[in-house]
Protein backbone atom coordinates (compact mmCIF):
# COMPACT_ATOMS: atom_id res chain seq x y z
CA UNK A 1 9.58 -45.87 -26.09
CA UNK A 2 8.58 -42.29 -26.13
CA UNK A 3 8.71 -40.31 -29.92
CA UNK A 4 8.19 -37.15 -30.22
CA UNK A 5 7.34 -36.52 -34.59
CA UNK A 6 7.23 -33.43 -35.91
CA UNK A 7 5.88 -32.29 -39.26
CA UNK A 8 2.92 -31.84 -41.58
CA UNK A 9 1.20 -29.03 -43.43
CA UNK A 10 0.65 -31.94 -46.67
CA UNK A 11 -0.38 -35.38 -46.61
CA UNK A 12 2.52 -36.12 -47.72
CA UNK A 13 4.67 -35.08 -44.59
CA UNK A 14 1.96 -36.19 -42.13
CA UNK A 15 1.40 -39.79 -43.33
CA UNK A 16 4.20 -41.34 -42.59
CA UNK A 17 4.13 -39.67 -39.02
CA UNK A 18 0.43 -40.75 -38.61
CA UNK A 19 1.99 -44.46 -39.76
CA UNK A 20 4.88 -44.32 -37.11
CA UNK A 21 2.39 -43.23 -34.80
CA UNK A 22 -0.17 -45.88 -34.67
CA UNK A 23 2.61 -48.62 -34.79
CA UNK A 24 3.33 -47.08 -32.18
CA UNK A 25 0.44 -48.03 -30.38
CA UNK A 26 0.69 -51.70 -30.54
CA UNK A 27 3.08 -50.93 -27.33
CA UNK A 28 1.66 -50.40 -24.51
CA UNK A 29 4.31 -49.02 -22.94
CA UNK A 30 5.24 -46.52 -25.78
CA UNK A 31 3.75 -42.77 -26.17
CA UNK A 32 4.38 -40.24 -28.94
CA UNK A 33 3.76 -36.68 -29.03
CA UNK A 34 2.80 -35.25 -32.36
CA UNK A 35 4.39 -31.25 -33.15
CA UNK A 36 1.99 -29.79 -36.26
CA UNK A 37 1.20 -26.85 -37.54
CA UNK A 38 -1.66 -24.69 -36.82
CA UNK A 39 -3.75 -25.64 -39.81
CA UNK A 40 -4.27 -29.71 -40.59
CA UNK A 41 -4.88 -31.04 -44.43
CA UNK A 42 -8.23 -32.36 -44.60
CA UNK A 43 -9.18 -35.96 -44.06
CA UNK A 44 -6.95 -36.72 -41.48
CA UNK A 45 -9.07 -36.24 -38.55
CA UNK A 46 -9.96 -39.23 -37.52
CA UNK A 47 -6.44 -40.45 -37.56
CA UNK A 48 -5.13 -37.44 -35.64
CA UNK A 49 -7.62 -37.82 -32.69
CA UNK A 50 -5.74 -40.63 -31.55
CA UNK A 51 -2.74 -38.84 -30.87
CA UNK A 52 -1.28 -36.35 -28.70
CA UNK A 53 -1.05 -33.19 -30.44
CA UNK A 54 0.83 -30.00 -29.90
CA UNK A 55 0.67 -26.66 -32.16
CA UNK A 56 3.72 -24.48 -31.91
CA UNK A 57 4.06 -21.43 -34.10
CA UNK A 58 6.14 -21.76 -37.05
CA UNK A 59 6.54 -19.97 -40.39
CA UNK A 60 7.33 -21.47 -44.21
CA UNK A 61 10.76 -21.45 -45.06
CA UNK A 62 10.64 -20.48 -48.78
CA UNK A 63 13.79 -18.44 -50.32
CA UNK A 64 16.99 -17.80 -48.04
CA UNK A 65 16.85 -16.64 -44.45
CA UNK A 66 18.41 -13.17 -45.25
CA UNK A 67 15.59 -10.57 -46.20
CA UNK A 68 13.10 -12.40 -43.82
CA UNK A 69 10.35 -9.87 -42.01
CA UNK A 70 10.58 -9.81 -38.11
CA UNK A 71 7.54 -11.53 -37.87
CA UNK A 72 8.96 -14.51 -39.78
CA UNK A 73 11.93 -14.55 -37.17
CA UNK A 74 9.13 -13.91 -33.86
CA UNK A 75 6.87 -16.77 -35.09
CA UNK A 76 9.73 -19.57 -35.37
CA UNK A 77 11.66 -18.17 -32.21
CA UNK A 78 8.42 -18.44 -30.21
CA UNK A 79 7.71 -22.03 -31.89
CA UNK A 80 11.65 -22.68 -31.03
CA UNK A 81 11.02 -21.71 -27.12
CA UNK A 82 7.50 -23.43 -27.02
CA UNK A 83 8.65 -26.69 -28.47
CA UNK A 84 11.72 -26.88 -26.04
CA UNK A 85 9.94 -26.31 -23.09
CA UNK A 86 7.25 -29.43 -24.27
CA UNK A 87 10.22 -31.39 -24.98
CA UNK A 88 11.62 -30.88 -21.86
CA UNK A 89 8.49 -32.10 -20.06
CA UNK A 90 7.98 -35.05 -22.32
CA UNK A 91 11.22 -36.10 -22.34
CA UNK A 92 11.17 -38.60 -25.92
CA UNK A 93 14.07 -40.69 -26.46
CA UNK A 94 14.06 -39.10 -30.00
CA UNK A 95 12.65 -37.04 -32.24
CA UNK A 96 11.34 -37.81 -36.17
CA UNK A 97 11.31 -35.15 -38.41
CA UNK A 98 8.79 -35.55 -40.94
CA UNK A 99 9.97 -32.44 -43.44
CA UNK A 100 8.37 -28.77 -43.44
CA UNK A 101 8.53 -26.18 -42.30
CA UNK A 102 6.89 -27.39 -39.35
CA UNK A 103 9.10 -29.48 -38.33
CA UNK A 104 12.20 -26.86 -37.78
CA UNK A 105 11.61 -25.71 -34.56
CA UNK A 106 10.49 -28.46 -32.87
CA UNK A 107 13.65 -30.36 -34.26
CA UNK A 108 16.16 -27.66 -33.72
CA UNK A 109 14.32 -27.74 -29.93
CA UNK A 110 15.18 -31.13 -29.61
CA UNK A 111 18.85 -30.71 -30.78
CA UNK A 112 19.59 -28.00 -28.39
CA UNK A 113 18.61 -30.42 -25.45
CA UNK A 114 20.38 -33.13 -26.85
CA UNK A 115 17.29 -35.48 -27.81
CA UNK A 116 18.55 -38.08 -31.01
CA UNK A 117 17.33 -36.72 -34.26
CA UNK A 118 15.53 -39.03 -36.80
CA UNK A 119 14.52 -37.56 -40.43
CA UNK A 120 12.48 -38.57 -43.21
CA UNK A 121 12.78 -37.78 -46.25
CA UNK A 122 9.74 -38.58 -48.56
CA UNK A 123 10.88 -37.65 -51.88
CA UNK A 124 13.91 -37.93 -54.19
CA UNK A 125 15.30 -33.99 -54.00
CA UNK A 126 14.85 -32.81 -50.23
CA UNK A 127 13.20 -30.32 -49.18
CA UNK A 128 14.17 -26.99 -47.21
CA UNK A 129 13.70 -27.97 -44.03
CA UNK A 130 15.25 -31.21 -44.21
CA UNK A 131 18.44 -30.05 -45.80
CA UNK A 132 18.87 -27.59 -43.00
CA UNK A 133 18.27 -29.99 -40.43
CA UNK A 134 20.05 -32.64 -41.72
CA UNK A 135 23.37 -31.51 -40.21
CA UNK A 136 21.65 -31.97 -36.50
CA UNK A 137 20.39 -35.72 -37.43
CA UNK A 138 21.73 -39.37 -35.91
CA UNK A 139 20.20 -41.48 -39.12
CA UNK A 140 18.18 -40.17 -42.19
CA UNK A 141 15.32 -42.47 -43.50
CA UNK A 142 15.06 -41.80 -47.12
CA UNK A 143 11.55 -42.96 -48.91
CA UNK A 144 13.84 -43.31 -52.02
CA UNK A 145 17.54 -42.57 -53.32
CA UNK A 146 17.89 -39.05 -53.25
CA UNK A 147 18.58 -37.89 -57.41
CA UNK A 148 19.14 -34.28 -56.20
CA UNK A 149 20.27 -32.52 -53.32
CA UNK A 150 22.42 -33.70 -50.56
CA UNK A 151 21.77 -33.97 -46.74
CA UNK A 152 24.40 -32.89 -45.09
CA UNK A 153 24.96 -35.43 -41.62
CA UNK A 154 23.62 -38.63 -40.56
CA UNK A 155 23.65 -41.92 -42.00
CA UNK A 156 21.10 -42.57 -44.79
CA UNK A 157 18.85 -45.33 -45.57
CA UNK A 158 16.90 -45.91 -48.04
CA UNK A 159 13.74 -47.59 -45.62
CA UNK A 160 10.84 -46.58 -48.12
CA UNK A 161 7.89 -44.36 -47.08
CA UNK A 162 5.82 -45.53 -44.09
CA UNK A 163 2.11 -45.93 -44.89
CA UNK A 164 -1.31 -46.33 -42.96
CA UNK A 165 -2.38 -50.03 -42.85
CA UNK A 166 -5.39 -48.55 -44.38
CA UNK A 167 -3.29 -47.79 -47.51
CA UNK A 168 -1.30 -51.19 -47.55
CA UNK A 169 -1.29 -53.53 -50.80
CA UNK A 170 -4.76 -55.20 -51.63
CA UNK A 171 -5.41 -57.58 -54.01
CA UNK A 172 -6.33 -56.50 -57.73
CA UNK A 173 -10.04 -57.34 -57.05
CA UNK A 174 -10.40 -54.78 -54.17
CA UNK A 175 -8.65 -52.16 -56.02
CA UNK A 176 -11.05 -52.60 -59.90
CA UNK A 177 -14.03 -52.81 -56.99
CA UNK A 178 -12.96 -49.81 -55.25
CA UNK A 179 -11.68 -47.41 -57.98
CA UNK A 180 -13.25 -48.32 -60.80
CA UNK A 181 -10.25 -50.32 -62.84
CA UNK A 182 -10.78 -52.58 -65.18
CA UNK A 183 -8.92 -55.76 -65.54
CA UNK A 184 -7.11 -56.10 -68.39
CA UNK A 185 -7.38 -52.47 -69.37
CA UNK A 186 -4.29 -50.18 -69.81
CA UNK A 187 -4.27 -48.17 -66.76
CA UNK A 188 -2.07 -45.10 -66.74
CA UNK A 189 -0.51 -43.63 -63.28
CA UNK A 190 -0.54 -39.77 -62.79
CA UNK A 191 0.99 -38.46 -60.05
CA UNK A 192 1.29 -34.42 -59.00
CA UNK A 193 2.35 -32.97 -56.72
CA UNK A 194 -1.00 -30.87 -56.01
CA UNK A 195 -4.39 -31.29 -56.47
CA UNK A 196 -5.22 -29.23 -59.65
CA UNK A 197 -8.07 -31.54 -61.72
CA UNK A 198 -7.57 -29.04 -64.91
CA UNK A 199 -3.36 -30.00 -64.35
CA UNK A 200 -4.35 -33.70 -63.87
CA UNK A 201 -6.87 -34.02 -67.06
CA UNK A 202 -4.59 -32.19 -69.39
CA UNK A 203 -1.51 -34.67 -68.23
CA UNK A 204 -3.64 -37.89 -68.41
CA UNK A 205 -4.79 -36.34 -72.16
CA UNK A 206 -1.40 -36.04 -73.24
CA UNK A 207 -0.43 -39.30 -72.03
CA UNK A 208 -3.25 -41.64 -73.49
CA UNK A 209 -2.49 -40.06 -76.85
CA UNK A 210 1.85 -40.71 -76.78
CA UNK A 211 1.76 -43.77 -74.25
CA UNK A 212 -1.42 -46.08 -75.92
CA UNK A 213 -1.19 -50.04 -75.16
CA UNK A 214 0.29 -50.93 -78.45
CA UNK A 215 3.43 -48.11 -77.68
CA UNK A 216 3.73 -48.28 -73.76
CA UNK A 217 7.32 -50.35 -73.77
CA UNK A 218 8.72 -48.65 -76.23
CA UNK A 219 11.60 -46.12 -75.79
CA UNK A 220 10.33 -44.13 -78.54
CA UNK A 221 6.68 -42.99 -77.94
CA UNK A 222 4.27 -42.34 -80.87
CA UNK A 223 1.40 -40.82 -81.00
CA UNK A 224 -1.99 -43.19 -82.26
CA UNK A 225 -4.04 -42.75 -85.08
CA UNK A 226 -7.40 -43.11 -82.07
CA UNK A 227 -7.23 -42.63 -78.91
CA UNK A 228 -7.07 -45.65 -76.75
CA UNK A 229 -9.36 -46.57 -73.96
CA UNK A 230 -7.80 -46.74 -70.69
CA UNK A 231 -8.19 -45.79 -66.89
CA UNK A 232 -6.76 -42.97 -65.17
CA UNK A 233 -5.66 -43.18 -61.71
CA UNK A 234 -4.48 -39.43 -60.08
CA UNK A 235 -2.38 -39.61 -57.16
CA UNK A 236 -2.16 -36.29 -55.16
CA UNK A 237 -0.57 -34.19 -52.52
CA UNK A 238 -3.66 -33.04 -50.22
């Protein structure tokens, strides 16, 4: 099989390519080619010098389309022309967009030369680029079912997000050995969308004091007399 994946910019649009990707690679016979943007989150190098990468120009699709600079329009035209002409030499049997901004031209590339679009969606409201690009897609892989927002063509699945076998379950006694947990302490989940450690203290603070041990099943939270002793584990965009 030959994929072509396009996407990135966050962690949490590259992952699940870098996942697909090295699956991938069990098959000797298979070959991807990866479409990013100019700029990689860091931490990912290792994993992305085992694939074949490619660097269009592309430009963040924030607001509406109206009002845009003709720089904005250059940058993803150019990315557009650049991204056809690899696809066109690759040749993939289809395409997975990964979300971003990054992913647009390389996707609306592949549509124009009739390559099967794949997208994933990561998160329960899609994002920009994914509700634009929906209406070009074969199948939709959603990570979760979507609470807000509506993709507008392909048929949807709720697969779950892939993840690096470097990231798969582990028993409880790798994990307290690893990050610091303690069995049989409350532990308390954070998650945020970026990586802001004044954001992510204040939300743990206001947590341990309405969600202690004694309270955490309850439907009506309230606050402790002390606060509690638990652990704190922050999960992050990159």
């Amino acid at each position: 099989m030959r994929l072509a994946l396009a996407g990135g910019g966050t962690g949490g649009h590259l992952i699940p390519g870098l996942a697909v990707a090295e699956e991938l690679e069990k098959d000797p016979g298979s070959e991807s080619l990866f479409f990013l943007s100019l700029r990689d989150p860091p931490g990912f190098g290792a994993s992305l010098a085992r694939c074949r990468l490619v660097r269009p120009p592309s430009a963040p699709l924030r607001g509406g389309i109206l009002g845009r600079s003709p720089g904005w329009f250059l940058a993803n035209l150019a990315g557009f022309r650049r991204s056809r002409s690899l696809l066109a030499g690759f040749r993939p049997d289809a395409i997975l967009g990964l979300g971003g901004f990054v992913s647009a031209p390389a996707v609306l590339a592949a549509a124009s030369l009739r390559i099967p679009v794949v997208l994933c969606e990561q998160n329960t409201v899609p994002g920009r680029a994914n509700v634009l690009l929906s209406r070009f897609a074969r199948r939709v892989a959603l990570g979760f079912p979507l609470r807000r927002g509506r993709l507008k063509g392909g048929s949807q699945t709720v697969t779950g997000n892939p993840i690096l076998p470097s990231a798969s379950v582990r028993g409880p006694e790798t994990l307290d050995r690893e990050w610091g947990l303690r069995d049989g302490l409350f532990t308390l989940l954070v998650m945020a969308l970026m990586w802001k450690p004044s954001g992510l203290s204040r939300r743990s603070e206001m947590s341990a004091q309405v969600l202690p041990p004694s309270t955490v099943s309850s439907t009506t939270p309230k606050a402790p007399t002390a606060p509690p002793e638990f652990s704190s584990l922050n999960q992050t965009s990159i």
